[in-house]
N, C-alpha and C. Protein backbone atom coordinates (compact mmCIF):
# COMPACT_ATOMS: atom_id res chain seq x y z
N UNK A 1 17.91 23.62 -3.67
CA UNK A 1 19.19 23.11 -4.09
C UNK A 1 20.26 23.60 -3.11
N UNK A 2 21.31 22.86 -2.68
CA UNK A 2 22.79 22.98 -2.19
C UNK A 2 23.66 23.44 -2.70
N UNK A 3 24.43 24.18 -2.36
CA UNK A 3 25.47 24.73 -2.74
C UNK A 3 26.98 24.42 -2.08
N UNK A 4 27.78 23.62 -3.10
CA UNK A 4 28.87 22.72 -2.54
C UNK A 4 30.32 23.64 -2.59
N UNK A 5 30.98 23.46 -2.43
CA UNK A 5 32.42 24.00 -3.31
C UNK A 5 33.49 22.49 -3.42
N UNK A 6 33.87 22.16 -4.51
CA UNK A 6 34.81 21.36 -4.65
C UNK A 6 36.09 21.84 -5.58
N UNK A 7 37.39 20.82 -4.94
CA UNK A 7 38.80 21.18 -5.85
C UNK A 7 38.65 20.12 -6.92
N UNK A 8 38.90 20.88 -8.42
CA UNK A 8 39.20 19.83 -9.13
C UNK A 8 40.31 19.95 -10.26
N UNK A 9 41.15 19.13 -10.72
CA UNK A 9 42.49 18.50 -11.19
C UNK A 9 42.16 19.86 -12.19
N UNK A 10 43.17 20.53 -12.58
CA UNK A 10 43.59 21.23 -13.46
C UNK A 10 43.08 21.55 -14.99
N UNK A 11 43.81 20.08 -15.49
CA UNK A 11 43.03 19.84 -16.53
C UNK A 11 41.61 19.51 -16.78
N UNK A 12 40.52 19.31 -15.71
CA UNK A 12 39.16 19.05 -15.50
C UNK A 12 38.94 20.73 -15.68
N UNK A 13 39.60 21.62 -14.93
CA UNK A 13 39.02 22.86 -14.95
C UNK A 13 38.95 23.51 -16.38
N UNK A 14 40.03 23.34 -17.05
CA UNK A 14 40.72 23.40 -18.38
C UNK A 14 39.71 22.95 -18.94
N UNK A 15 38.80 22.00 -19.34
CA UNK A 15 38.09 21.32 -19.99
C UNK A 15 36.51 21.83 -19.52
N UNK A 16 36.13 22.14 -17.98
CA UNK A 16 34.60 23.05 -18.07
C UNK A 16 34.87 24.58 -18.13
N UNK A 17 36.29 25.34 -18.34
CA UNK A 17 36.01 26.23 -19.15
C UNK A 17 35.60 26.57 -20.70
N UNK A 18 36.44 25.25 -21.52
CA UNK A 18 36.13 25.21 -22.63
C UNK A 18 34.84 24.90 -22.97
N UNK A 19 34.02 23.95 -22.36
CA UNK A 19 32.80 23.50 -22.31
C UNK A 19 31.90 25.11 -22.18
N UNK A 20 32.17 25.83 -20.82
CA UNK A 20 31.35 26.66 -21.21
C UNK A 20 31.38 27.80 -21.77
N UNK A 21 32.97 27.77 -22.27
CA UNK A 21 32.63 28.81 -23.51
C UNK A 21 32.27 28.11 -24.93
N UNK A 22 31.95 27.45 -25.23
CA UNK A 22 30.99 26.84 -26.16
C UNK A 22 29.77 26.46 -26.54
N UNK A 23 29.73 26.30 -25.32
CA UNK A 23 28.28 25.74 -24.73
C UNK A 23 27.05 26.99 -24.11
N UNK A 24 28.27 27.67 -23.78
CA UNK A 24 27.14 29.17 -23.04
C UNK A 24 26.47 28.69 -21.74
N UNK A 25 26.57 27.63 -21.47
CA UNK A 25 26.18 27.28 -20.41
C UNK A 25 27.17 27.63 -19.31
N UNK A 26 26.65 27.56 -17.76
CA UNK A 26 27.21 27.80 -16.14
C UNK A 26 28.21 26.83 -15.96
N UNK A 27 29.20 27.24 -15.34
CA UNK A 27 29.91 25.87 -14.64
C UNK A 27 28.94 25.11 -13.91
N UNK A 28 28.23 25.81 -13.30
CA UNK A 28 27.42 25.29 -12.17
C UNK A 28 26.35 24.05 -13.03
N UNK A 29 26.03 24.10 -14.37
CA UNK A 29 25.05 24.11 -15.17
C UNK A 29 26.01 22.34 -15.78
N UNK A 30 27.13 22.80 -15.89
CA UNK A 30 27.80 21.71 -16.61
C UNK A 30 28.44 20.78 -15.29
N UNK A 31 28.96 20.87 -14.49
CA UNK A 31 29.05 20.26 -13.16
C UNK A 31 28.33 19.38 -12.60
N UNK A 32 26.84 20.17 -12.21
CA UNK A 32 25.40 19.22 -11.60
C UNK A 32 25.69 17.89 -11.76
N UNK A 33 25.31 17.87 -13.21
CA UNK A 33 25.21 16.02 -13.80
C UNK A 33 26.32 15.16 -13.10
N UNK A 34 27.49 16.15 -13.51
CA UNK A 34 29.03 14.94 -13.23
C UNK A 34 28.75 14.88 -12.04
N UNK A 35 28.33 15.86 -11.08
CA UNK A 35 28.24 15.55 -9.25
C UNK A 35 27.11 14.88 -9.08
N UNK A 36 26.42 14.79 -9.92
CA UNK A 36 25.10 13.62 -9.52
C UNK A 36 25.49 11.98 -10.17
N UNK A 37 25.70 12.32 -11.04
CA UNK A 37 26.30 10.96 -11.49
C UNK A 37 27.04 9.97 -10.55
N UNK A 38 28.19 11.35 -10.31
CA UNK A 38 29.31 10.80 -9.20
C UNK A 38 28.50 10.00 -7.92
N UNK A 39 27.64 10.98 -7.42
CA UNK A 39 26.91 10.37 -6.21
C UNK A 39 26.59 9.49 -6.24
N UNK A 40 25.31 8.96 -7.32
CA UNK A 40 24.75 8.29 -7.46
C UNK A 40 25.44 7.16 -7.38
N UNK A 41 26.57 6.82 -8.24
CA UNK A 41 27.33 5.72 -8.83
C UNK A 41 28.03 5.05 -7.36
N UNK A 42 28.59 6.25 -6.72
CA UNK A 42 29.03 5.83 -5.40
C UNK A 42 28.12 4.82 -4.40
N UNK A 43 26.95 5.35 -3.88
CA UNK A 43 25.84 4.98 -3.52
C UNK A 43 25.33 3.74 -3.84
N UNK A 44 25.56 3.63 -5.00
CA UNK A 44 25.12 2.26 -5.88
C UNK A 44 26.38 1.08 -5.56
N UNK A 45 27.36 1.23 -5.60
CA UNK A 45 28.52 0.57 -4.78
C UNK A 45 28.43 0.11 -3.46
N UNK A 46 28.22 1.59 -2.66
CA UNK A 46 28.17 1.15 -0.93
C UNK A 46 26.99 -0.07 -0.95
N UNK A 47 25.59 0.13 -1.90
CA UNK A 47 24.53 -0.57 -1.75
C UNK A 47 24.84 -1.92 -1.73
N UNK A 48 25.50 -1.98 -3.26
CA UNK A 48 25.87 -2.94 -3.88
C UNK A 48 26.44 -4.22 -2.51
N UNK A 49 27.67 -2.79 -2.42
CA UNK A 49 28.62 -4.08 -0.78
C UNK A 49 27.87 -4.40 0.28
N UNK A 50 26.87 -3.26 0.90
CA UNK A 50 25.91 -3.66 1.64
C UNK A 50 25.00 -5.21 1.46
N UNK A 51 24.36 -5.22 0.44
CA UNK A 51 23.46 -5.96 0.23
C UNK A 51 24.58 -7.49 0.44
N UNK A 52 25.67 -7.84 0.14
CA UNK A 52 26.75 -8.76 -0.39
C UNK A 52 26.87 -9.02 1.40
N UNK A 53 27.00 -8.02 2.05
CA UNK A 53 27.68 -8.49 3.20
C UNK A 53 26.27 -8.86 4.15
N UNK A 54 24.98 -8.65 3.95
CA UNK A 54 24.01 -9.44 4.72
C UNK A 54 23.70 -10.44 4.47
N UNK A 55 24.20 -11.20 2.62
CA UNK A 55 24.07 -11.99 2.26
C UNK A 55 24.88 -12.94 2.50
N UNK A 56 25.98 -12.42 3.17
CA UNK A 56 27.30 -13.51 3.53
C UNK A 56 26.72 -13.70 5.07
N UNK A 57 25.70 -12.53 5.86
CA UNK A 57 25.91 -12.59 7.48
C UNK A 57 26.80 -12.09 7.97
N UNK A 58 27.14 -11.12 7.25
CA UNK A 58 28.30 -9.83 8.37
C UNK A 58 27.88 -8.47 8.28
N UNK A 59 28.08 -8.34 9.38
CA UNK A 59 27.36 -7.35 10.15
C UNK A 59 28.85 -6.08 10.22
N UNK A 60 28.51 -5.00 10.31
CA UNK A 60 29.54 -3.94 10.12
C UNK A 60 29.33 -3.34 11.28
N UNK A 61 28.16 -3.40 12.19
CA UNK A 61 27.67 -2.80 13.52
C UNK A 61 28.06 -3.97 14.43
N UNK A 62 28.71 -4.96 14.41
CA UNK A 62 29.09 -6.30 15.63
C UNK A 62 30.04 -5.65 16.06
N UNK A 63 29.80 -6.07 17.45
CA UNK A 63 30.46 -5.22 18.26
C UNK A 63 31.93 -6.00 18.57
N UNK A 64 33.08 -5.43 17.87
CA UNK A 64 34.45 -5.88 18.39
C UNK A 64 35.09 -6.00 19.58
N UNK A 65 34.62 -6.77 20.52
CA UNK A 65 35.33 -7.33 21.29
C UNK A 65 35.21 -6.20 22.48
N UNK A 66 34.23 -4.90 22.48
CA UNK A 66 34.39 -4.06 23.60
C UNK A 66 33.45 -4.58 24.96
């Protein structure tokens, strides 16, 4: 496993402290999911536009005019 560091909004922090004092669980423990999720979901987008733009025939590697 990787070990990341990210900033997050205030009230997000506010909310996985409460989580893990309830929960007894890690920040690290309650985090994972939302940063995998996040990835994933992203990924699934770029794919998404990918797949759309070979289907139209545009190319993102054509070379502009150099």
């Amino acid at each position: 496993m990787k070990q990341i560091s990210v900033s997050i909004p205030d009230y997000i922090y506010k909310v996985l402290v409460f989580l893990t004092d309830v929960s007894g669980k890690s920040q690290s423990a309650i985090c994972t999911p939302w940063v995998e999720q996040g990835i994933l979901h992203e990924f699934s987008k770029y794919k998404e536009t990918h797949e759309t733009l070979e289907r139209l025939n545009i190319s993102l590697d054509d070379d502009k005019g150099n």
